[in-house]
Protein backbone atom coordinates (compact mmCIF):
# COMPACT_ATOMS: atom_id res chain seq x y z
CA UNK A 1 -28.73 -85.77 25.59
CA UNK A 2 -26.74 -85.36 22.59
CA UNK A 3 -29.73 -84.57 20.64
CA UNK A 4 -29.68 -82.01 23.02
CA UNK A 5 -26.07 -81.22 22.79
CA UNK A 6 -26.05 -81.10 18.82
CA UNK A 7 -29.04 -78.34 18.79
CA UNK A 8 -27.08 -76.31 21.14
CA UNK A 9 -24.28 -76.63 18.47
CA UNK A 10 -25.78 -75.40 15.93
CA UNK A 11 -27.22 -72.54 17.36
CA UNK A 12 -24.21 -71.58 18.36
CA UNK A 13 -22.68 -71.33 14.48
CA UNK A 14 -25.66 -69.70 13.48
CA UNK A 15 -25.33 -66.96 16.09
CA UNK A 16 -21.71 -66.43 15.38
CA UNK A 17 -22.40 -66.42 11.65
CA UNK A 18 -24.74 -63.22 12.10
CA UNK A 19 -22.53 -61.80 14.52
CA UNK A 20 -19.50 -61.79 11.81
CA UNK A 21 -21.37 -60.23 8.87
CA UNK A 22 -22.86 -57.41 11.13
CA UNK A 23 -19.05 -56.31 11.87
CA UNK A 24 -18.30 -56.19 8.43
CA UNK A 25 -21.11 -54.49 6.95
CA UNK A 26 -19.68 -51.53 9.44
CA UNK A 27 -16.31 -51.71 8.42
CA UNK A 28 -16.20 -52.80 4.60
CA UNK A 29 -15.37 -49.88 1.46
CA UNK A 30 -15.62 -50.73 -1.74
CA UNK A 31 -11.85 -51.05 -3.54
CA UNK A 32 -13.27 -49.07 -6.48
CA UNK A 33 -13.72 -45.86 -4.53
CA UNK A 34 -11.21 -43.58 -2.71
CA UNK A 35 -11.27 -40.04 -1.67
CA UNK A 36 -9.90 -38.86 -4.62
CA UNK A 37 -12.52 -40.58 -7.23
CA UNK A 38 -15.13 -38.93 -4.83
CA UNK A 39 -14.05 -35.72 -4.80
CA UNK A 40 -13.22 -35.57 -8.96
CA UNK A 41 -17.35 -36.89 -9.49
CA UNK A 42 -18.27 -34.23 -6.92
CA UNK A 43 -16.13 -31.23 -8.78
CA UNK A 44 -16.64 -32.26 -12.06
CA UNK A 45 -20.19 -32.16 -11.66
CA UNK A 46 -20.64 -29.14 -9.96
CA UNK A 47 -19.39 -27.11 -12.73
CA UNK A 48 -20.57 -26.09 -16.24
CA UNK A 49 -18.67 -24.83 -19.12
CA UNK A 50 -19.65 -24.16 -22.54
CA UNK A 51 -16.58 -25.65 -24.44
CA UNK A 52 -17.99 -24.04 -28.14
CA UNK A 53 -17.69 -20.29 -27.43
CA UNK A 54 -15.29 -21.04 -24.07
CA UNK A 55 -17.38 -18.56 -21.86
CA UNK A 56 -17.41 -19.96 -18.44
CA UNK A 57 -21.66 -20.44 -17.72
CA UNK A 58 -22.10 -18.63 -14.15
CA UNK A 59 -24.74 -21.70 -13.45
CA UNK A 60 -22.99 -23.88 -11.41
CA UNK A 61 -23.44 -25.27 -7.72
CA UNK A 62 -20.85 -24.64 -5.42
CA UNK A 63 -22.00 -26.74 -2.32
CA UNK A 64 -20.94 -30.16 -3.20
CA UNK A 65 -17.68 -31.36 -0.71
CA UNK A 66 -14.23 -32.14 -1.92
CA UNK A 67 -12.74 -35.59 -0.17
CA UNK A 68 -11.56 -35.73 2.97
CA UNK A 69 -14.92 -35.23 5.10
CA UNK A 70 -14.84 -31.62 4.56
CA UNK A 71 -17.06 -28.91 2.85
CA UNK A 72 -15.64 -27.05 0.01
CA UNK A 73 -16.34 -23.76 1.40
CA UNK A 74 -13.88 -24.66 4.31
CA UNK A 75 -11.07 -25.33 2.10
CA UNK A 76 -11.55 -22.98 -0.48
CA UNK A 77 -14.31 -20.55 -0.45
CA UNK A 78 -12.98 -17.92 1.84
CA UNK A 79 -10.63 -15.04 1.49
CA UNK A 80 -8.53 -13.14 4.79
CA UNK A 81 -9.08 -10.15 5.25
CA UNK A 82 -5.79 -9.66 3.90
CA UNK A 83 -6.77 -11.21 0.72
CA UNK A 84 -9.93 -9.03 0.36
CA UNK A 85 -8.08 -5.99 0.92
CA UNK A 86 -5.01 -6.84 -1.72
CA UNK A 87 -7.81 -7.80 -4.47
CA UNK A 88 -9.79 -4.75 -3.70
CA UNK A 89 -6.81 -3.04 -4.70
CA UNK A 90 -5.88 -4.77 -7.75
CA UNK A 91 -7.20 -5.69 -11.57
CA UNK A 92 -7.21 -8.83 -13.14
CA UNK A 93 -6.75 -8.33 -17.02
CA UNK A 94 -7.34 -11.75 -19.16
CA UNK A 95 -9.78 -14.33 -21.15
CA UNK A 96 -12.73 -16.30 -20.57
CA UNK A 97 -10.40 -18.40 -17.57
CA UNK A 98 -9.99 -14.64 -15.77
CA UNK A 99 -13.17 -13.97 -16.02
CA UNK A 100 -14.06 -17.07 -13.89
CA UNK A 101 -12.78 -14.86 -11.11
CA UNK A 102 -15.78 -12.78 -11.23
CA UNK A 103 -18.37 -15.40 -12.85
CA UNK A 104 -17.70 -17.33 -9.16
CA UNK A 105 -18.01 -14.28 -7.25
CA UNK A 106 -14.42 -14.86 -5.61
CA UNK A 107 -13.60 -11.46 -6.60
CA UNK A 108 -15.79 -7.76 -7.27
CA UNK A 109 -17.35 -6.93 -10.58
CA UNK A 110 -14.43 -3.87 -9.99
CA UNK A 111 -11.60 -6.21 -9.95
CA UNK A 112 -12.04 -8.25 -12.90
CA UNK A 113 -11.59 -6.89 -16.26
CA UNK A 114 -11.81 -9.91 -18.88
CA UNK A 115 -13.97 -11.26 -21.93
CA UNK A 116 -13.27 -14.57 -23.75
CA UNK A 117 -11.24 -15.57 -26.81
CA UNK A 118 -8.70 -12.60 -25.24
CA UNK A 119 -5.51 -13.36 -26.21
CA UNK A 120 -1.96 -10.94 -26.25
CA UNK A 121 -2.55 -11.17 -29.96
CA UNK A 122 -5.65 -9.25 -29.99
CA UNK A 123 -6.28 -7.82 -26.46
CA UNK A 124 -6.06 -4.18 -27.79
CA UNK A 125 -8.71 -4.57 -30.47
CA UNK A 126 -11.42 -7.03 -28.12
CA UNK A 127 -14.17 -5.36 -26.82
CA UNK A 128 -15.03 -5.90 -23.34
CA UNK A 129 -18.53 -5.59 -21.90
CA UNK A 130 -17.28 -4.33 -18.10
CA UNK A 131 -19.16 -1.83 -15.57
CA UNK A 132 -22.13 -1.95 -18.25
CA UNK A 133 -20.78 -0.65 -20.84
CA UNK A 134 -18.35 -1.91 -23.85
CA UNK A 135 -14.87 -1.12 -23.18
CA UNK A 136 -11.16 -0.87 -24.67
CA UNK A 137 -8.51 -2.24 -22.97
CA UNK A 138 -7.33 1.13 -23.30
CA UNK A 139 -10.38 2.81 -21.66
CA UNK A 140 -9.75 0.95 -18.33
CA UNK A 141 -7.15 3.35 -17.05
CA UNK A 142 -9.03 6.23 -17.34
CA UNK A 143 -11.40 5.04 -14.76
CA UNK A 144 -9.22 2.77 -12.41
CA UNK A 145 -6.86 3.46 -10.68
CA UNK A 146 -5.02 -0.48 -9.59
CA UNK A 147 -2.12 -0.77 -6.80
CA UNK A 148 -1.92 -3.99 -8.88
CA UNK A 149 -2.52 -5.49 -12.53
CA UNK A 150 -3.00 -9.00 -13.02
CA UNK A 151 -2.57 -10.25 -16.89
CA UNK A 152 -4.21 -13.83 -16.94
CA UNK A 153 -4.18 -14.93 -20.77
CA UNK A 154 -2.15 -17.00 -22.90
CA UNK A 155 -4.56 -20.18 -23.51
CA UNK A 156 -6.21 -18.52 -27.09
CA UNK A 157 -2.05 -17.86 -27.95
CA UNK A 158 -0.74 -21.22 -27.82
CA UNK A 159 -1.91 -22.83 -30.76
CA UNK A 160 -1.85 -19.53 -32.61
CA UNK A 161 1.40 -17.87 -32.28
CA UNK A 162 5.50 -18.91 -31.37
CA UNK A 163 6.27 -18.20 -27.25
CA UNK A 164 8.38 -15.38 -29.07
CA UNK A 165 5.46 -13.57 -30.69
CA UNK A 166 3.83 -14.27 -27.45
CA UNK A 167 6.84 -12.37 -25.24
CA UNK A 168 6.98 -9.34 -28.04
CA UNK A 169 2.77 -8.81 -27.22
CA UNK A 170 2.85 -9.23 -23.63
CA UNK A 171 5.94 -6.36 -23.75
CA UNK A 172 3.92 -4.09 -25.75
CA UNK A 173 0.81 -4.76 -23.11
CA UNK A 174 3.10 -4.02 -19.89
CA UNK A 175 4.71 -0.86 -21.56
CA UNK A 176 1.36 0.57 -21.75
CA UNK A 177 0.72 -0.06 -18.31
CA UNK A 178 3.99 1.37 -17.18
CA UNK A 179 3.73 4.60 -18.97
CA UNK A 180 -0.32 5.34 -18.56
CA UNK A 181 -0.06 4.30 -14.28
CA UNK A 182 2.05 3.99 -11.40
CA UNK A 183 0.83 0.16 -10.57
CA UNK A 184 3.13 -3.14 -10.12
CA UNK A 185 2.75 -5.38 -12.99
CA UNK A 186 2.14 -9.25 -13.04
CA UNK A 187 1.95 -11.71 -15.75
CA UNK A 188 0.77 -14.73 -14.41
CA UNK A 189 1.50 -18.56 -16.03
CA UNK A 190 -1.19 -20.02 -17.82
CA UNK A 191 -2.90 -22.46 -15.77
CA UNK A 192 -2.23 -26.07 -16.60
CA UNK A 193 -5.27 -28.04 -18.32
CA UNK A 194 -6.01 -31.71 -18.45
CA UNK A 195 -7.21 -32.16 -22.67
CA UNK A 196 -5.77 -32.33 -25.94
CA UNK A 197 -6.43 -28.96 -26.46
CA UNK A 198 -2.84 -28.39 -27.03
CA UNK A 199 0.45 -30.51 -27.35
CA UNK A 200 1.84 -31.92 -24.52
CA UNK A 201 4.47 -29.24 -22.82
CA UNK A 202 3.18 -25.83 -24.95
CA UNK A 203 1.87 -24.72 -22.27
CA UNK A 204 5.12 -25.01 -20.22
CA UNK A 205 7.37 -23.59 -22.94
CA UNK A 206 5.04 -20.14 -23.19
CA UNK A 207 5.53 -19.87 -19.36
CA UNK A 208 9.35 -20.47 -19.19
CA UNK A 209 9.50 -17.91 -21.89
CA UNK A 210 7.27 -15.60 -20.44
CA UNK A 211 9.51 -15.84 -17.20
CA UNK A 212 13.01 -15.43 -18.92
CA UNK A 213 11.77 -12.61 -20.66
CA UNK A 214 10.40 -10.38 -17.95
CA UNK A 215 12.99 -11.10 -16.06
CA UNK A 216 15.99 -9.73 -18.44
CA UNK A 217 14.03 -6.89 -19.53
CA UNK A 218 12.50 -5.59 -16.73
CA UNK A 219 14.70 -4.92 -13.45
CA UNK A 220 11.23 -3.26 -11.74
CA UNK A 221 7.78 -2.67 -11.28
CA UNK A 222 7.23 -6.01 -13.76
CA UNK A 223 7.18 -9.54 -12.33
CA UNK A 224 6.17 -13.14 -13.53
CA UNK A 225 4.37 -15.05 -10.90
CA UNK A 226 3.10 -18.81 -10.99
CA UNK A 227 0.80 -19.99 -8.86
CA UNK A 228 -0.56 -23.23 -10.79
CA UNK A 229 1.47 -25.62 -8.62
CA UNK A 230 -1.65 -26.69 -6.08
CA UNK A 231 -3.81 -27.21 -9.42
CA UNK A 232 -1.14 -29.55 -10.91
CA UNK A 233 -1.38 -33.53 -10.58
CA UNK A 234 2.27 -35.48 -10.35
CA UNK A 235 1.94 -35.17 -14.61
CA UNK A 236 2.09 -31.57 -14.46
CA UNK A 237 -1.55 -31.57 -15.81
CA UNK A 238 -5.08 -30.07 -14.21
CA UNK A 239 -5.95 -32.58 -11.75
CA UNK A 240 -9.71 -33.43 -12.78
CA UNK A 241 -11.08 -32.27 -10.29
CA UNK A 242 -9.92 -28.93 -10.50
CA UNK A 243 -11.27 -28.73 -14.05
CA UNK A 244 -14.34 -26.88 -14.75
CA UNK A 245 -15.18 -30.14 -16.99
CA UNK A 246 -13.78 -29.28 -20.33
CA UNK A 247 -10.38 -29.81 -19.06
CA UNK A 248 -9.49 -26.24 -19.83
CA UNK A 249 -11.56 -23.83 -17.80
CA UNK A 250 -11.17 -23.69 -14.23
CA UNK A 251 -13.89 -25.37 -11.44
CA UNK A 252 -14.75 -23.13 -8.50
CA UNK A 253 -12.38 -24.78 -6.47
CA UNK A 254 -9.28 -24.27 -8.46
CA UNK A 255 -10.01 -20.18 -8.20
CA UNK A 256 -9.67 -20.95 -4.55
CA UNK A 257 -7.07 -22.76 -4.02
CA UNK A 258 -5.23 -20.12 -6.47
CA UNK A 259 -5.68 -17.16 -4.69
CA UNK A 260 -4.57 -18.73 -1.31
CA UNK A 261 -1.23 -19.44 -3.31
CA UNK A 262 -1.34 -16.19 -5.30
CA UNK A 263 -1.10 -14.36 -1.75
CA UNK A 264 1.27 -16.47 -0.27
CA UNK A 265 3.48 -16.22 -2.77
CA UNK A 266 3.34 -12.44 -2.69
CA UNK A 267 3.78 -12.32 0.82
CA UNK A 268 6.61 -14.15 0.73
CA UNK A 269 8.34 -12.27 -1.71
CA UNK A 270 10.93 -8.76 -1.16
CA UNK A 271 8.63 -6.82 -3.77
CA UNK A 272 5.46 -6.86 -2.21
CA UNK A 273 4.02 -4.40 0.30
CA UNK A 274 0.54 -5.33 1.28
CA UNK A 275 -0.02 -1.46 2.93
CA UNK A 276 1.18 -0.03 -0.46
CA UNK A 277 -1.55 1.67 -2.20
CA UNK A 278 -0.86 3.58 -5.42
CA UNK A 279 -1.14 7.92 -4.85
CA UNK A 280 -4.69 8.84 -6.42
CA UNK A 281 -4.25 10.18 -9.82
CA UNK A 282 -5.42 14.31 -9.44
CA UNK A 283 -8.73 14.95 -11.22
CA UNK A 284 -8.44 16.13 -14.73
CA UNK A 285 -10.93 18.84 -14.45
CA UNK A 286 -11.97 20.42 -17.96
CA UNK A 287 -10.31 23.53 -18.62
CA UNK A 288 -12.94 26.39 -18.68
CA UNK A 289 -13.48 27.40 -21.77
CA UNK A 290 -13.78 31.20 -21.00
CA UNK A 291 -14.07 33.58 -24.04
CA UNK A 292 -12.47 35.89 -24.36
CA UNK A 293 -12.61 38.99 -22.90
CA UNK A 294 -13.13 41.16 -26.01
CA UNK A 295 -11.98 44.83 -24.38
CA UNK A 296 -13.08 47.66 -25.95
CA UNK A 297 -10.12 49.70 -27.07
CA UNK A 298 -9.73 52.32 -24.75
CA UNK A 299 -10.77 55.31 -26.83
CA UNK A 300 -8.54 58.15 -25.45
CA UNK A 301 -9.72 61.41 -26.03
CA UNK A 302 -6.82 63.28 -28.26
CA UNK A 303 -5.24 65.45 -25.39
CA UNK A 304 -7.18 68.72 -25.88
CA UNK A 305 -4.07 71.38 -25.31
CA UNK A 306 -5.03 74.61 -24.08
CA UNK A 307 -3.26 76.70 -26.99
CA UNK A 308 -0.43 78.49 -25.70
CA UNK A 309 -1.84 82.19 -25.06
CA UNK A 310 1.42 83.92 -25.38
CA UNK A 311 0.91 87.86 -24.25
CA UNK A 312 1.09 89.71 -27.21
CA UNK A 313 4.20 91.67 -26.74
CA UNK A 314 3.15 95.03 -25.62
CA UNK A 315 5.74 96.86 -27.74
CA UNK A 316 5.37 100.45 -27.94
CA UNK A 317 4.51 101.49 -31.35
CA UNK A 318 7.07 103.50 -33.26
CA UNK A 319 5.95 106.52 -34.00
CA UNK A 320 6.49 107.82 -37.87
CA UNK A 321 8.46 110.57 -38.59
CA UNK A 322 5.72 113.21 -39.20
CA UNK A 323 4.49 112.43 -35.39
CA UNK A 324 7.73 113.02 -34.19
CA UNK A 325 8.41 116.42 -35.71
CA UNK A 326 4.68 117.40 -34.85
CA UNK A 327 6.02 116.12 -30.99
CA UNK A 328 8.95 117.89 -31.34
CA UNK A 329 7.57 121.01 -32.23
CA UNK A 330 4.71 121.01 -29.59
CA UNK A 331 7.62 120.47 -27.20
CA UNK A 332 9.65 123.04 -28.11
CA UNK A 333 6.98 125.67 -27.85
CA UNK A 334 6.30 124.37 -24.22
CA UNK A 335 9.67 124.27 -23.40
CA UNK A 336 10.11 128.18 -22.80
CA UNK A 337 7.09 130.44 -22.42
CA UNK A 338 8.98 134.00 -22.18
CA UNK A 339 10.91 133.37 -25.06
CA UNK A 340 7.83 133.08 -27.23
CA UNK A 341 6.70 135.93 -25.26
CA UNK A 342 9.22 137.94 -26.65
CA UNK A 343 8.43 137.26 -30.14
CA UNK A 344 5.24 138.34 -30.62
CA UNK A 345 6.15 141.48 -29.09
């Protein structure tokens, strides 16, 4: 019997044993991973940038999930309606971190008009390859026509130029805008990065200055707008996992998640109308060359005058002296026949 009793025992702790390690193996996470170590591996690998010539490399998945349970594509990678329709009706100007815009199809070929190594310092003299063909910064005008222009530069300036310099180009940049179209202008802040690349609070001083700037020389048409807040960690820097893995350039994501703030921030503002659409410029149609009408001088026949043909003045004509005596004489010997009568007799 206790034989018995002692088997029965030990069963018992056995069974109980298995039964506590199933419940665990359901239940247990490893300390060393959280949501938001998943979600930097999954972003950070799902992006390529070419640090040495800082073009952003258009090869790059975009399916991988952010933390959380849900698909990036849910959080990030769709635009409203309204969204579409404000891009669609504006141009972003910048550098290699604009051009990511287009590179992640988040925005039209049409709305995007960037290169890399674009800075204010040399943004007239680049040469952009846009709408298949190399371009001026210039030349851009002449075939859009933008409600809105974005200007999205300022990472090639920081370690290049003072914030100063860096007010004095943007000024010379918006001017040109302001006097060649009717469209609102918008210098954006230069998005926050998580390297060395430059000393610790640059970036912030070029944006503060930026924003004073605009703000006591322009009273319209001209605004500074920052929308880097949802890419920022507690540090102020690029949280990793919005980086595109050089700490500089922008992951998918991040162009997301700025454009949702870029909007709202518009919307919310007492300068924005989302139905405004700048007048279509008239078309510049070529004048026609005509030549001109060579006229032949009128050749006007001298006025041919009938010469005056004056009656000759039917005057009688005087008679000489020797006709008058002859007349006289031939009258007097008509005037009384008897009396010549008389005289021959």
């Amino acid at each position: 019997m206790k034989k018995q009793i002692a088997v029965v025992a030990i069963l018992a702790v056995v069974l109980c044993g298995c039964s506590d390690e199933n419940n665990s193996s359901e239940i247990s996470v490893p300390e060393s991973i959280s949501s938001s170590d998943s979600s930097e591996n999954l972003i950070s690998s799902s992006s390529s940038f070419s640090t040495e010539d800082s073009e952003i490399s258009p090869e790059s998945s975009q399916s991988e999930s952010l933390g959380g349970g849900l698909d990036e594509e849910d959080i990030y990678y769709a635009l409203t309606a309204d969204e579409k329709n404000f891009v669609e009706k504006s141009l972003f100007v910048g550098d290699s971190i604009c051009k990511g815009w287009m590179t992640y199809n988040v925005f039209p070929t049409e709305s995007v008009f960037a290169t890399g190594s674009v800075g204010t310092r040399n943004i007239f003299d680049a040469d952009f390859l846009c709408y298949g063909k190399n371009m001026k910064f210039v030349d851009v005008f002449e075939e859009k026509n933008p409600t809105n222009v974005f200007f999205s530069m300022g990472i090639n300036d920081v370690n290049m130029i003072s914030s100063k310099k860096f007010c004095e180009n943007y000024s010379k940049l918006i001017d040109f805008v302001l006097n060649n179209t009717q469209s609102e202008v918008f210098v954006c802040a230069i998005t926050p990065i998580c390297s060395d690349f430059t000393p610790d609070g640059r970036i912030e001083e070029f944006n503060s200055a930026a924003k004073k700037y605009i703000e006591e020389k322009y009273s319209e048409r001209v605004h500074f707008i920052d929308y880097t807040e949802p890419l920022k960690d507690k540090d102020g820097k690029l949280k990793s996992y919005f980086s595109g893995g050089d700490g500089i350039h922008l992951a998918p994501a991040a162009y997301y998640a700025s454009i949702h703030e870029l909007y709202a921030l518009l919307s919310s503002s007492d300068y924005f109308d989302p139905d405004f659409t700048v007048p279509a410029r008239p078309e510049q149609s070529e004048p026609e060359q005509s030549e001109p009408e060579q006229s032949e001088p009128e050749q006007s026949e001298p006025e041919q005058s009938e010469p005056e043909q004056s009656e000759p003045e039917q005057s009688e004509p005087e008679q000489s002296e020797l006709e008058q005596t002859e007349s006289e004489q031939s009258e007097s010997e008509q005037s009384d026949p008897t009396e010549s009568a008389e005289q021959e007799l």
